[in-house]
C-alpha atoms as a PDB file:
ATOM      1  CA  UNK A   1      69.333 113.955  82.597  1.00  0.00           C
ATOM      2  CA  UNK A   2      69.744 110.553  81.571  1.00  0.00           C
ATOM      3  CA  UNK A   3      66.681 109.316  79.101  1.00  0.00           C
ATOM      4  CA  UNK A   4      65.856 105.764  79.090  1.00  0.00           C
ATOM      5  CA  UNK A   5      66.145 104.136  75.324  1.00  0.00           C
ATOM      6  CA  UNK A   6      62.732 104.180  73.848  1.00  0.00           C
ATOM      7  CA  UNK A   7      61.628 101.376  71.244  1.00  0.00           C
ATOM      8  CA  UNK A   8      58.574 101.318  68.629  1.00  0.00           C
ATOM      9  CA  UNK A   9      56.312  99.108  67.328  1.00  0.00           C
ATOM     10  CA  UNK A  10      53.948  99.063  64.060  1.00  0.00           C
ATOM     11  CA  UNK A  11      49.950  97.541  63.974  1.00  0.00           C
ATOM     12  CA  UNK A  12      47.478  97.073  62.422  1.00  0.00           C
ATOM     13  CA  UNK A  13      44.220  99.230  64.455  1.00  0.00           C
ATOM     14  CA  UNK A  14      40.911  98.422  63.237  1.00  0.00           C
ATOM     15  CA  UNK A  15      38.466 101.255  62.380  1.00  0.00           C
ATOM     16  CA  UNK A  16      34.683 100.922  62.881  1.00  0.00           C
ATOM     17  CA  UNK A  17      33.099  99.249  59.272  1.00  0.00           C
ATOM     18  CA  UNK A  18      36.113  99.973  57.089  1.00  0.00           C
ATOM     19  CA  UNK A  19      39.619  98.127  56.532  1.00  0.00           C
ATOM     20  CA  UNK A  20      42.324  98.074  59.388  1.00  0.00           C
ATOM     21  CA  UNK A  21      45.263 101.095  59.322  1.00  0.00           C
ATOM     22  CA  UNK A  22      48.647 100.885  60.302  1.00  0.00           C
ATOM     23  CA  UNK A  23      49.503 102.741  63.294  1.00  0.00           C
ATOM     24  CA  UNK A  24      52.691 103.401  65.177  1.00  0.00           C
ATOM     25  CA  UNK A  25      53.548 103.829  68.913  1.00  0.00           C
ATOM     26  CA  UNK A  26      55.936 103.241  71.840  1.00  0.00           C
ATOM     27  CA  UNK A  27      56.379  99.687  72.999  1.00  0.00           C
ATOM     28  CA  UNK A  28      54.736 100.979  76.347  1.00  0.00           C
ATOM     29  CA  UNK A  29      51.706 102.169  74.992  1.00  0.00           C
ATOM     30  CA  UNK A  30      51.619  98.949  72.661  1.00  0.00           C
ATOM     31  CA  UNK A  31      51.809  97.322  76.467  1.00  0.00           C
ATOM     32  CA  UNK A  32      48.403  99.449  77.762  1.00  0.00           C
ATOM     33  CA  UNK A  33      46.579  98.492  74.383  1.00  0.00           C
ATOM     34  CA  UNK A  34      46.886  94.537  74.659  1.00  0.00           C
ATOM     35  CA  UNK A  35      45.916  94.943  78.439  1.00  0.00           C
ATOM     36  CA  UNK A  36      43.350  97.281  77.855  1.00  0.00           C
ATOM     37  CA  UNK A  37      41.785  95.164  74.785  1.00  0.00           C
ATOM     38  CA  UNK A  38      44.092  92.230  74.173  1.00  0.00           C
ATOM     39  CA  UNK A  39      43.448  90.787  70.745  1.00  0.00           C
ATOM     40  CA  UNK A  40      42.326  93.731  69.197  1.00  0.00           C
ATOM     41  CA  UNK A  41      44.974  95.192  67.399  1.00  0.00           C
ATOM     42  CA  UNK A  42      47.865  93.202  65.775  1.00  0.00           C
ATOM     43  CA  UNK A  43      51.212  93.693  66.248  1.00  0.00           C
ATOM     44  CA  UNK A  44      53.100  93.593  62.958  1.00  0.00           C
ATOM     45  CA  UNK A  45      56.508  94.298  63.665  1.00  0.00           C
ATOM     46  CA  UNK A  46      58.300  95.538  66.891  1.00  0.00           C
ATOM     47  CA  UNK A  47      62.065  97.023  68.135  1.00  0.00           C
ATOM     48  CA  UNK A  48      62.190  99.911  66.046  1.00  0.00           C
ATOM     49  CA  UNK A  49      65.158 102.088  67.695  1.00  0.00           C
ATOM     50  CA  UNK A  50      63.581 105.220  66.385  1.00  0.00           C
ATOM     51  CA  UNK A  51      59.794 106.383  65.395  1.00  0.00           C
ATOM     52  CA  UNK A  52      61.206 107.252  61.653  1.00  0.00           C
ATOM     53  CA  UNK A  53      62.306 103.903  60.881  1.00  0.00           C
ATOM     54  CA  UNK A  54      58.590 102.302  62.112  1.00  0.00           C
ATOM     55  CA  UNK A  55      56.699 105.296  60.135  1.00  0.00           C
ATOM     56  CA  UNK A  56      58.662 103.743  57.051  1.00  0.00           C
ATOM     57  CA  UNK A  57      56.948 100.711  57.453  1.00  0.00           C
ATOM     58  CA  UNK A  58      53.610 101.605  58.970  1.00  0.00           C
ATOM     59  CA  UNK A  59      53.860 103.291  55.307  1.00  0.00           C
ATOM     60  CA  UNK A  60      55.327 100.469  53.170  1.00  0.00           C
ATOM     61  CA  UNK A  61      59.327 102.066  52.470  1.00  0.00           C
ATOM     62  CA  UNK A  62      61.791  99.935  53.147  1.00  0.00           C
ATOM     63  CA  UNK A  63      63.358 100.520  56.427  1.00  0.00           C
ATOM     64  CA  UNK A  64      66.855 101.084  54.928  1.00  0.00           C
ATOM     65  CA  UNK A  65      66.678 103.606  51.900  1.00  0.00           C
ATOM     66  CA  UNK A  66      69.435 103.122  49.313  1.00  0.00           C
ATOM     67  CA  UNK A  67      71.420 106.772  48.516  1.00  0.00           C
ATOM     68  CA  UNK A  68      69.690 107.397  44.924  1.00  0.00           C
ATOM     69  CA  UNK A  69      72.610 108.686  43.355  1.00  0.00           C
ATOM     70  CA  UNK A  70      74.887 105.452  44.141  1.00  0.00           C
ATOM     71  CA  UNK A  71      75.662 103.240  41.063  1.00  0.00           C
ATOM     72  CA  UNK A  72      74.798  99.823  41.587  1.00  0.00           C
ATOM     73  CA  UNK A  73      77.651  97.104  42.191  1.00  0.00           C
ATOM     74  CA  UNK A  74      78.698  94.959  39.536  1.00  0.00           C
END
């Protein structure tokens, strides 16, 4: 079974009377929103190779975590 390489993307999705969220989906279904309702969400970064690395920015980590117990370079 050969799976075809899936990418993500994070937005901003606005909620009725209250401040926008960050949200994360597939690239495709990024694709069906802007047709759907172009405009209303807004695409803040996209390409993520896996859903992890977009949840760590939908939630403000960086996308590349430094090992905590590695002693910083001189």
């Amino acid at each position: 079974m050969n799976k075809a390489a899936v990418s993500w993307v994070v937005y901003w999705k606005p909620l009725n009377h209250k401040d926008p969220v960050k949200a994360v989906c597939e690239q495709t279904e990024w694709e069906e929103l802007e047709l759907g309702r172009p405009g209303v969400n807004t695409l803040i970064q996209a390409g993520f190779a896996t859903e992890g690395a977009a949840e760590k920015v939908a939630r403000g980590e960086p996308a590349i975590v430094a090992n905590k117990w590695s002693k910083p370079r001189a």
